[in-house]
C-alpha atoms as a PDB file:
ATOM      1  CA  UNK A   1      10.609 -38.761  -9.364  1.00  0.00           C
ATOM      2  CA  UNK A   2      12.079 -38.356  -6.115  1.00  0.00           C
ATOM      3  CA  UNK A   3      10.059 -37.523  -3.179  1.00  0.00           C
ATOM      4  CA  UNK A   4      11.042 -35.583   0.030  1.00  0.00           C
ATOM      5  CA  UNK A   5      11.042 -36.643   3.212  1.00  0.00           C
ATOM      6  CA  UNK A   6       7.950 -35.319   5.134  1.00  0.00           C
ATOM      7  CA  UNK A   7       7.655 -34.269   8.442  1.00  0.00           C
ATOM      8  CA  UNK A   8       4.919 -33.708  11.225  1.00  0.00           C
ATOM      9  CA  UNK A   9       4.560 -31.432  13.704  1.00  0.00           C
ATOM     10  CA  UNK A  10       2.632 -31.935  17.098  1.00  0.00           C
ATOM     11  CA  UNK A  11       1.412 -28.323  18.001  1.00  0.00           C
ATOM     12  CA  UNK A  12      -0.435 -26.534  20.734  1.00  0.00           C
ATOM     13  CA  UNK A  13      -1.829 -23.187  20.414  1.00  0.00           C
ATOM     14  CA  UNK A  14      -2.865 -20.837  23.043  1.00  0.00           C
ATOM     15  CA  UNK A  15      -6.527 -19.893  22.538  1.00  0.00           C
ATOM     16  CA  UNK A  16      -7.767 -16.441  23.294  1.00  0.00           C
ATOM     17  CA  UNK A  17      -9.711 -17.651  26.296  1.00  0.00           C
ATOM     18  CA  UNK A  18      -6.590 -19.203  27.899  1.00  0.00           C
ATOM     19  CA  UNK A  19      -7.127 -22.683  26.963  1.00  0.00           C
ATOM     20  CA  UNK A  20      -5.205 -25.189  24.903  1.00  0.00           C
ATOM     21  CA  UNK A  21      -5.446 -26.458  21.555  1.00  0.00           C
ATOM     22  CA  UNK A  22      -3.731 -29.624  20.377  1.00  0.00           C
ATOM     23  CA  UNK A  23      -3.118 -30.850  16.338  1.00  0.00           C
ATOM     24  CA  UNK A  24      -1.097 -32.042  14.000  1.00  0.00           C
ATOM     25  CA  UNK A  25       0.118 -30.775  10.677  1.00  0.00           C
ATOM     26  CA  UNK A  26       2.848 -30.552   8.035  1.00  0.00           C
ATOM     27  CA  UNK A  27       3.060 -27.470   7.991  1.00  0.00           C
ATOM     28  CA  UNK A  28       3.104 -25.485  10.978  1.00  0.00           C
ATOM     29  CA  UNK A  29       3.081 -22.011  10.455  1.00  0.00           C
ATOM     30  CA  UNK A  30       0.219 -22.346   7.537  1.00  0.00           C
ATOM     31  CA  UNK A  31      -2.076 -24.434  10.082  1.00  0.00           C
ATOM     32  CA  UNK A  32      -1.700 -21.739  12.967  1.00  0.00           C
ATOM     33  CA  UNK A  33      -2.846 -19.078   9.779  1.00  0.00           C
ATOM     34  CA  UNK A  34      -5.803 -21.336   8.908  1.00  0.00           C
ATOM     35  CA  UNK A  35      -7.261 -21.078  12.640  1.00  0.00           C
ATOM     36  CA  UNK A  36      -6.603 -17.376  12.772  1.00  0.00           C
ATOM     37  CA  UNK A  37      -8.379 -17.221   9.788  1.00  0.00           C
ATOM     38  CA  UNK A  38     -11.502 -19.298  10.992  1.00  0.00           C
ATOM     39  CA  UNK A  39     -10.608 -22.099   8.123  1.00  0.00           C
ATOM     40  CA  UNK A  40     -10.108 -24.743  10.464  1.00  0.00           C
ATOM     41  CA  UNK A  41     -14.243 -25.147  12.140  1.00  0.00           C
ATOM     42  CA  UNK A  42     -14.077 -26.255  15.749  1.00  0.00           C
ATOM     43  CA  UNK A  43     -12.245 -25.858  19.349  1.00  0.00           C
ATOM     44  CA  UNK A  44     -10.322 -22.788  18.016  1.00  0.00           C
ATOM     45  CA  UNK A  45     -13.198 -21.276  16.026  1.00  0.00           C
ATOM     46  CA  UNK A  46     -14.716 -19.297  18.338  1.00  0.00           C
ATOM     47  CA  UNK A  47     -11.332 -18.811  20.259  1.00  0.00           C
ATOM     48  CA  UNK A  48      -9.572 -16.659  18.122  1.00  0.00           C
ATOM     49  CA  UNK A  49      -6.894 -15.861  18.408  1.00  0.00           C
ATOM     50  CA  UNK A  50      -4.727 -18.478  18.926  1.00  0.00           C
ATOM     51  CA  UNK A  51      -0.941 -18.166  19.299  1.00  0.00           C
ATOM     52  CA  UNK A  52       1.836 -21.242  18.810  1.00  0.00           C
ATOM     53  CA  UNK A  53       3.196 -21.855  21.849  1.00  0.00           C
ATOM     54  CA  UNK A  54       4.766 -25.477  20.875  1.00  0.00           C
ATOM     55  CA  UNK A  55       5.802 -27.495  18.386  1.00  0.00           C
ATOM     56  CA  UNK A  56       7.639 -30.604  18.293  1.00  0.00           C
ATOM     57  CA  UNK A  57       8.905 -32.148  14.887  1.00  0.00           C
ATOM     58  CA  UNK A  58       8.567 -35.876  13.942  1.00  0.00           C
ATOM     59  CA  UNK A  59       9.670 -38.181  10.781  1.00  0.00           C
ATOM     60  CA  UNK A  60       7.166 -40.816  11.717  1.00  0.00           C
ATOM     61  CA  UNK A  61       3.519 -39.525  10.927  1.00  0.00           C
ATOM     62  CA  UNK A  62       2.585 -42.548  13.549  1.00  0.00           C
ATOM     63  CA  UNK A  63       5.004 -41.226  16.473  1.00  0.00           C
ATOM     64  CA  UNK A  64       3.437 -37.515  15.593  1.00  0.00           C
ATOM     65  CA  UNK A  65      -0.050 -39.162  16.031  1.00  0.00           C
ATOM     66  CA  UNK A  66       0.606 -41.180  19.444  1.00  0.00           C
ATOM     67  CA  UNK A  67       2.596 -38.196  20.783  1.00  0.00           C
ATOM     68  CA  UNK A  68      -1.112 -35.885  20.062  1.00  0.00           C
ATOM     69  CA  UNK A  69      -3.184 -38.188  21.633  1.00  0.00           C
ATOM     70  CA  UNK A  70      -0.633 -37.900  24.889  1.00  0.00           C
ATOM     71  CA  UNK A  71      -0.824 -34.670  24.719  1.00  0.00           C
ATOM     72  CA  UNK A  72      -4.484 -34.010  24.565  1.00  0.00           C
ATOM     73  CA  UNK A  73      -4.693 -36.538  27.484  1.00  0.00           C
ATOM     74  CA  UNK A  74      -2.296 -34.267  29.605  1.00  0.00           C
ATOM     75  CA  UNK A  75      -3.765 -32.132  32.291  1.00  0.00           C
ATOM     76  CA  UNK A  76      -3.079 -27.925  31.886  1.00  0.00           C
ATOM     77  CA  UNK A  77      -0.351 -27.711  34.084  1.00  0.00           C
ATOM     78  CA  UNK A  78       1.473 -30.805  32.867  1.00  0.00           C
ATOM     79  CA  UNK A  79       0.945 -29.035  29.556  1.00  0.00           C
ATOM     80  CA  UNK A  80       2.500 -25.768  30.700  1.00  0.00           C
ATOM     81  CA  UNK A  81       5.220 -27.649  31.732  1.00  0.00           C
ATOM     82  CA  UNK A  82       5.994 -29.084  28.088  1.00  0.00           C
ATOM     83  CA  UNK A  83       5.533 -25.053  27.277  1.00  0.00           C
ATOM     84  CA  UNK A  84       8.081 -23.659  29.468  1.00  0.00           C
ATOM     85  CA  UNK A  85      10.336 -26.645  29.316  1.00  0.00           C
ATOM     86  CA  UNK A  86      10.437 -27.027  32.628  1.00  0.00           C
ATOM     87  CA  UNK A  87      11.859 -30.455  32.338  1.00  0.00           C
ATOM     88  CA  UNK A  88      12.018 -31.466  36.514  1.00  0.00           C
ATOM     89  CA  UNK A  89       8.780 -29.818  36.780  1.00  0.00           C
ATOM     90  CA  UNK A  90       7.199 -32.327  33.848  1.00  0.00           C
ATOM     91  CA  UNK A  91       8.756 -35.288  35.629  1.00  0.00           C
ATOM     92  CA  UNK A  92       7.673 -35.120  38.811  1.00  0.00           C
ATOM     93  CA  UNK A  93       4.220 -33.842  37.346  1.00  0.00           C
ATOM     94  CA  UNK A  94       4.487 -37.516  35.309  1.00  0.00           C
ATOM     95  CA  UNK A  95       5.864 -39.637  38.714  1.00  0.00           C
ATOM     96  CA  UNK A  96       2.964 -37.882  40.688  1.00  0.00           C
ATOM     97  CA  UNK A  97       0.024 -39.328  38.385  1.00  0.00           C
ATOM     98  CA  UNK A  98       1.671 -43.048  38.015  1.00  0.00           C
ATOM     99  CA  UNK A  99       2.277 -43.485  41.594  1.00  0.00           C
ATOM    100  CA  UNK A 100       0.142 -42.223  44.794  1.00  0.00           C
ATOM    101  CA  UNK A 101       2.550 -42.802  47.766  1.00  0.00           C
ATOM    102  CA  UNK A 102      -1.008 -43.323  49.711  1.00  0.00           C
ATOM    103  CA  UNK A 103      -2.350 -46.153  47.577  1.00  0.00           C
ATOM    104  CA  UNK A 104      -1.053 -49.981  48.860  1.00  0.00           C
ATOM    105  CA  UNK A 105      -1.372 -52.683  46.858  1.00  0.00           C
ATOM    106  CA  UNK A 106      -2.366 -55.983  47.985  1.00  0.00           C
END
C-alpha cells in the first residue's frame, strides 16, 4: 500500500465583520465550505461569511503548525501585508517591531 504525500495549508479567511481568521487544514477549499456552512463552531461562526484570502502550502505538518502560530501572532496590517504580497511593505513592518531606533541598550 502506498501512501501519498500529504500536504498542509496555512489559511486566513476574511470574516464578514472585517476581521481575520487563521487555521490549518489539508484540504483547503473543503475547510473554507465547512465555516460557510457553520460546521466548524467558533471565531468564524457567527462571522459568516468568510472568504479565502491566503493560503500557503507546506510538506511538513510541523512547519504548517509553527508558520499558524506566527501568523495568529501577527498584527492586522502585518497580516494585510502577507495578503497583498506586499513583500517591502512586510519587511519593514517585521524590522519595525524587532528594533525601536529609540530604545538604547546598556
Amino acid at each position: 500500500m502506498t501512501r501519498k504525500h500529504m500536504s498542509y495549508l496555512v489559511y486566513i479567511l476574511k470574516c464578514s465583520d472585517n476581521s481575520y481568521y487563521v487555521g490549518i487544514t489539508n484540504n483547503v477549499e473543503k475547510r473554507v465550505w465547512e465555516h460557510n456552512q457553520g460546521i466548524v463552531r467558533g471565531y468564524t461562526f457567527k462571522r459568516k461569511p468568510v472568504r479565502l484570502v491566503y493560503f500557503q502550502e507546506f510538506k511538513d505538518v510541523n512547519e504548517a503548525i509553527a508558520f499558524e502560530k506566527q501568523l495568529k501572532g501577527w498584527r492586522r496590517v502585518k497580516k494585510e501585508a502577507l495578503i497583498n504580497k506586499n513583500i517591502d511593505k512586510l519587511k519593514k513592518l517585521t524590522k519595525g517591531y524587532n528594533s525601536h531606533p529609540s530604545s538604547s541598550s546598556g
